[in-house]
Protein backbone atom coordinates (compact mmCIF):
# COMPACT_ATOMS: atom_id res chain seq x y z
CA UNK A 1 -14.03 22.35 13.10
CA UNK A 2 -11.78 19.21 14.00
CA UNK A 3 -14.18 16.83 16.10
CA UNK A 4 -12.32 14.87 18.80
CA UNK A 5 -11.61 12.37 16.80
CA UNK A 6 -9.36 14.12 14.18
CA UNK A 7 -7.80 15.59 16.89
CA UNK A 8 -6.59 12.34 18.09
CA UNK A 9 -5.78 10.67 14.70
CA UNK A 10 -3.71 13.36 14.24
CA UNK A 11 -1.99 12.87 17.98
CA UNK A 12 -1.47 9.40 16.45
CA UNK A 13 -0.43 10.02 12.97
CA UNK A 14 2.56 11.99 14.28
CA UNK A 15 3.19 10.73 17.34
CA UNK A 16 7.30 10.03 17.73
CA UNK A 17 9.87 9.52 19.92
CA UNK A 18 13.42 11.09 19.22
CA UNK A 19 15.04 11.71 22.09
CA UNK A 20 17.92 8.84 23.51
CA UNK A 21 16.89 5.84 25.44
CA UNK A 22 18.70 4.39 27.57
CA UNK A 23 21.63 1.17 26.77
CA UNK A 24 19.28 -1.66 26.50
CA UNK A 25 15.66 0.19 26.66
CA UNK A 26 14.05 0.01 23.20
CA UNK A 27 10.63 1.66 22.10
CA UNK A 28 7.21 0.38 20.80
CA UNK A 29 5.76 2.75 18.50
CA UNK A 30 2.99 0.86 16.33
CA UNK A 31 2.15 3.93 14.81
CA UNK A 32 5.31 4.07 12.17
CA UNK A 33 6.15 0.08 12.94
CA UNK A 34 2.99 -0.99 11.23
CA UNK A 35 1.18 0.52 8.56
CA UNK A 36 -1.98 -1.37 9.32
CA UNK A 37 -1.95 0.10 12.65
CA UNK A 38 -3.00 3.69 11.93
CA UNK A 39 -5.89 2.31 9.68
CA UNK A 40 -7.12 0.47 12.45
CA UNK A 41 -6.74 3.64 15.02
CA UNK A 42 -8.01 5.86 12.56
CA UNK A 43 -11.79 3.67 12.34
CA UNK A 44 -11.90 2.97 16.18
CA UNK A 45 -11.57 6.59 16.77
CA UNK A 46 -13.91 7.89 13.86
CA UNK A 47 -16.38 4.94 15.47
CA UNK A 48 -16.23 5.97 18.81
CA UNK A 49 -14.96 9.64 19.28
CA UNK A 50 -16.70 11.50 15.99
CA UNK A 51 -18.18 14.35 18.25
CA UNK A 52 -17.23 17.31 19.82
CA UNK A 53 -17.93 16.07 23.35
CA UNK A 54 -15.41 15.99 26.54
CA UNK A 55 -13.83 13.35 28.03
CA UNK A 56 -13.05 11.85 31.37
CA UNK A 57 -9.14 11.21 30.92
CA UNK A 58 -8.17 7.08 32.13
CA UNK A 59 -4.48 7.22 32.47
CA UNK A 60 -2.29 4.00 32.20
CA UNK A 61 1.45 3.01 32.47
CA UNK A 62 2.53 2.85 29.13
CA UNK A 63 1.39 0.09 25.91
CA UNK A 64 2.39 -3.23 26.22
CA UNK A 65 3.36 -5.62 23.54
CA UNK A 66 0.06 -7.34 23.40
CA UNK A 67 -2.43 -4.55 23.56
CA UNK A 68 -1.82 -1.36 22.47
CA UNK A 69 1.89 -2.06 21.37
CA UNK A 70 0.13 -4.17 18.66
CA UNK A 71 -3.23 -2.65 17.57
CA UNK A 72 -2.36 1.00 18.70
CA UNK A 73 -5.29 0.82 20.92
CA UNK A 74 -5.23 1.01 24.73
CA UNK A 75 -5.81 -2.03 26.98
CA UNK A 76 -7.46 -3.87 22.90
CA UNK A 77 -5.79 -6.90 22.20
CA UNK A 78 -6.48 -8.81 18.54
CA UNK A 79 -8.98 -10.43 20.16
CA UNK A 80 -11.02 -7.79 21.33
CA UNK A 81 -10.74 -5.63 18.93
CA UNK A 82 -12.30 -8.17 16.14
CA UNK A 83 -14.89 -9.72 18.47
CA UNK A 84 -15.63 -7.14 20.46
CA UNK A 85 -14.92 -3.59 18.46
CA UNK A 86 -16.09 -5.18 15.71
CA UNK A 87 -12.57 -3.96 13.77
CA UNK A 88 -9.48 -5.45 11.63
CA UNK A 89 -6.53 -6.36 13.48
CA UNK A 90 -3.41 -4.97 11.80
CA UNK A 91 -1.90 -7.99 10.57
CA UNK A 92 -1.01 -10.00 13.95
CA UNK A 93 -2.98 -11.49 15.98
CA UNK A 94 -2.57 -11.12 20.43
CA UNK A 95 -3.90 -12.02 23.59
CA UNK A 96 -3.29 -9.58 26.86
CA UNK A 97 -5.14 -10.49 30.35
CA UNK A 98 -5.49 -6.69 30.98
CA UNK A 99 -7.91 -6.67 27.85
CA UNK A 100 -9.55 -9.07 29.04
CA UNK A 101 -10.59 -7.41 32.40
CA UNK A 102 -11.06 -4.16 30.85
CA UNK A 103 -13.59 -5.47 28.23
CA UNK A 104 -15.60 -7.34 31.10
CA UNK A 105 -15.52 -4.07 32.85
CA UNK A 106 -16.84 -1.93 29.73
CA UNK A 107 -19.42 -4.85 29.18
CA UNK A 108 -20.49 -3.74 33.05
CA UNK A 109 -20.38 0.19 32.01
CA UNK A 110 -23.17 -0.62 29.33
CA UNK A 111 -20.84 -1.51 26.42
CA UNK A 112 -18.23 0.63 23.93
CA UNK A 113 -20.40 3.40 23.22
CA UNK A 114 -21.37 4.12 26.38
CA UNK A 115 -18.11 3.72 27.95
CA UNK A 116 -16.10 5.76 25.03
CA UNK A 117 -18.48 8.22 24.87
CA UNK A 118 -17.92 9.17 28.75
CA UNK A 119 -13.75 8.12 28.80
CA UNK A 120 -10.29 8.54 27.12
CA UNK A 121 -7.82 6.16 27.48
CA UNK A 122 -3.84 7.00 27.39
CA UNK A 123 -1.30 6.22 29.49
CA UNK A 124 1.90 8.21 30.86
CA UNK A 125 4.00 7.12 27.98
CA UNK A 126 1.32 6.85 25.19
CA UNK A 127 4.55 4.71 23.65
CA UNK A 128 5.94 1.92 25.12
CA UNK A 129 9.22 0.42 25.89
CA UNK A 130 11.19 -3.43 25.56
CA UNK A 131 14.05 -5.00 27.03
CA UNK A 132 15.91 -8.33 25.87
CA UNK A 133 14.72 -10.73 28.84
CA UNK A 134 16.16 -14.04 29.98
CA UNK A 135 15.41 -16.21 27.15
CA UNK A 136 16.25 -13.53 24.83
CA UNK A 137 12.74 -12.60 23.88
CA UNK A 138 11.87 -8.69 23.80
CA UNK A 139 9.50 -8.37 27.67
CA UNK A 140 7.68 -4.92 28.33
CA UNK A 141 9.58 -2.44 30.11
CA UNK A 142 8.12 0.25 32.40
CA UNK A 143 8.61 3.97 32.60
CA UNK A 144 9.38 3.99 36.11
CA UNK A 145 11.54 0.99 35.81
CA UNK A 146 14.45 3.20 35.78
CA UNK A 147 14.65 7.10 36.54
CA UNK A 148 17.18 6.90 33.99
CA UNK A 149 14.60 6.10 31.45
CA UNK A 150 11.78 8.70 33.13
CA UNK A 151 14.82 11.14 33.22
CA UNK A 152 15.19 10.60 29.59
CA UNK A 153 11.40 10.74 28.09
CA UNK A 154 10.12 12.91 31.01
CA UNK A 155 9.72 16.11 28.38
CA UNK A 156 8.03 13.44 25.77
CA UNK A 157 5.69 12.62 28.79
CA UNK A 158 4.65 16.20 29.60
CA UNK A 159 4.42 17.22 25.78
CA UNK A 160 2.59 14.66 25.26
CA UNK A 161 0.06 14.87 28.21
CA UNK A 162 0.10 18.40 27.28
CA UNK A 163 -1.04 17.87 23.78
CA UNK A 164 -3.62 15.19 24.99
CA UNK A 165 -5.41 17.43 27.25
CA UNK A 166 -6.22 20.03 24.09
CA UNK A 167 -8.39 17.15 22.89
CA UNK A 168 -11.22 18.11 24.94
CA UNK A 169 -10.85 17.17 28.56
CA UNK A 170 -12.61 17.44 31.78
CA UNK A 171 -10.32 18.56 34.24
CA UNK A 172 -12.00 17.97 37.35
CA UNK A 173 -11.36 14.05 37.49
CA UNK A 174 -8.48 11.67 36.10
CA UNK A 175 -8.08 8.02 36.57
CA UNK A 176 -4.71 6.39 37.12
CA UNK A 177 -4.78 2.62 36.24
CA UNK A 178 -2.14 1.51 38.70
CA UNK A 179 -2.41 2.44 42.78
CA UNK A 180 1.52 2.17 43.59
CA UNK A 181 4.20 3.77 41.49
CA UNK A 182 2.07 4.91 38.33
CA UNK A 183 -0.48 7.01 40.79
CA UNK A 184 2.29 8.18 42.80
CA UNK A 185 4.71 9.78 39.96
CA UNK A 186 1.02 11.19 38.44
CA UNK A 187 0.11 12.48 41.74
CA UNK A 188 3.34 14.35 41.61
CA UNK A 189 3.68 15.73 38.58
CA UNK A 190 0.09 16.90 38.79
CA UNK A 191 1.20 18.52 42.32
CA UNK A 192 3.84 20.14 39.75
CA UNK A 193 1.60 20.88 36.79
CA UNK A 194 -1.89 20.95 38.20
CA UNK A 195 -3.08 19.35 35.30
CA UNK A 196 -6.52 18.07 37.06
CA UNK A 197 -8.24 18.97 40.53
CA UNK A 198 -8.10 15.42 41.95
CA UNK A 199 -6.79 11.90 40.54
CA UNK A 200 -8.71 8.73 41.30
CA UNK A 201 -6.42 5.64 41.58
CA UNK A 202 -8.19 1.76 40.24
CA UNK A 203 -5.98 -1.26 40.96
CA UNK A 204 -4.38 -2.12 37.14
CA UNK A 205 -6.08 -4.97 35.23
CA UNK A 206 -2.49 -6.85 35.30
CA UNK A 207 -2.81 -6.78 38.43
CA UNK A 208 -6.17 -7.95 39.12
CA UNK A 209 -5.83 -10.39 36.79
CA UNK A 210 -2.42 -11.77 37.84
CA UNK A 211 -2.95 -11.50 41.94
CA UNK A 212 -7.01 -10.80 42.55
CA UNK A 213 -8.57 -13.43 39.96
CA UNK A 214 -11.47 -14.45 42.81
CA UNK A 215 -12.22 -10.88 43.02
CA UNK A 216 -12.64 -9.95 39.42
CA UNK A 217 -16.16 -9.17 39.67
CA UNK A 218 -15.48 -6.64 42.32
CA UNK A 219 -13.23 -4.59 41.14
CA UNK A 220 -15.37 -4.85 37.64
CA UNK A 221 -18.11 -3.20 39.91
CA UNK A 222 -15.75 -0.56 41.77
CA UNK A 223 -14.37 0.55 38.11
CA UNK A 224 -18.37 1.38 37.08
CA UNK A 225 -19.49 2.87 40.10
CA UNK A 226 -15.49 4.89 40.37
CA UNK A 227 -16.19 6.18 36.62
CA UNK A 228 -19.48 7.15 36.65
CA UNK A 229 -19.18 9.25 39.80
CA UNK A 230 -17.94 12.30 37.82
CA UNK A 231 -21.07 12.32 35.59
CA UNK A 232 -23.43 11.90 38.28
């Protein structure tokens, strides 16, 4: 019997994109990009997710360039993934803010095996998407930057979330990083789908980083108390 983490190695392994993006929109996958990338998955998840035991579901935007666009890992820079995870970083090395408030947090939660063994982190788009910016440099692009680009991946979103949720999920709680647009297109489709009974929304990292710095400790405390409700 597959424990949960062979189930998501092999999410991982596979994982692809085939559809047609939009003029401009290009996509992240670290997966086939990187070779070093799926060794690195494959011993965070055998490390943390060897068992047969649910998960709460933690649902993001989609990977940026410095965390999981790089190491394959959500919200894990280079950084934190050495230092931290205790891991090899596939061949680059990266810094992301949200890692850095997400790794404070899980520090709070009573560190990575506590915190993995009770959570599973995706996102909407567990791939993630680049534009050519201003100075010509590739900048993260959003799903819901466009509904031309959710129009196009929305089927890679549902199979995907689909697929996720055979893992081993609890169903009674999700957790949307992001309280504007990312909780309101999950609220919807789950309105559509009824993938969970309720969604809880936490303010994104990025954004606590970038706008509530003085506040960091607070929202470190509302994460804990937020994700251990369910288990209580």
């Amino acid at each position: 019997m597959n424990t949960l983490a062979d189930k998501i190695i092999s999410f991982y392994t596979e994982i692809d994109f085939r559809g047609i993006l939009p003029a401009g929109v290009s996509i992240m996958n670290p997966f086939r990009n990187n070779p070093d990338v799926i060794n690195t998955v494959t011993l965070f998840y055998r490390k943390y997710y060897s068992d047969y035991n649910k998960r709460h579901m933690i649902i993001g935007i989609n990977p940026g360039r410095l965390g999981a666009g790089a190491t394959g890992i959500p919200f894990t820079d280079t950084i934190r993934l050495k230092q931290v995870l205790g891991l090899p970083a596939p061949g680059i090395e990266t810094y992301e803010t949200s890692s850095v408030f997400m790794y404070g947090m899980i520090d709070r939660y009573g560190g990575p095996e506590a915190f993995y063994g009770d959570h599973y982190i995706s996102s909407v788009s567990p791939l993630g998407f680049t534009v050519t910016g201003r100075n010509g440099r590739q900048v993260n692009y959003n799903y819901y930057d466009s509904r031309e680009l959710t129009g196009h991946i929305m089927d890679f979103i549902l199979d995907s979330l689909r697929a996720q949720l055979e893992f081993g999920i609890f169903r009674d709680t999700c957790f949307c990083l992001g309280s504007g647009k990312n909780y309101s297109f999950l609220t919807e489709l789950n309105n559509t789908y009824g993938f969970f009974e309720k969604i809880v929304p936490l303010e994104h990292p990025r954004y606590i980083m970038q706008y509530r710095l003085k506040k960091k400790q607070f929202y470190t405390d509302m994460y804990v108390e937020k994700l251990k409700a369910p288990l209580q």
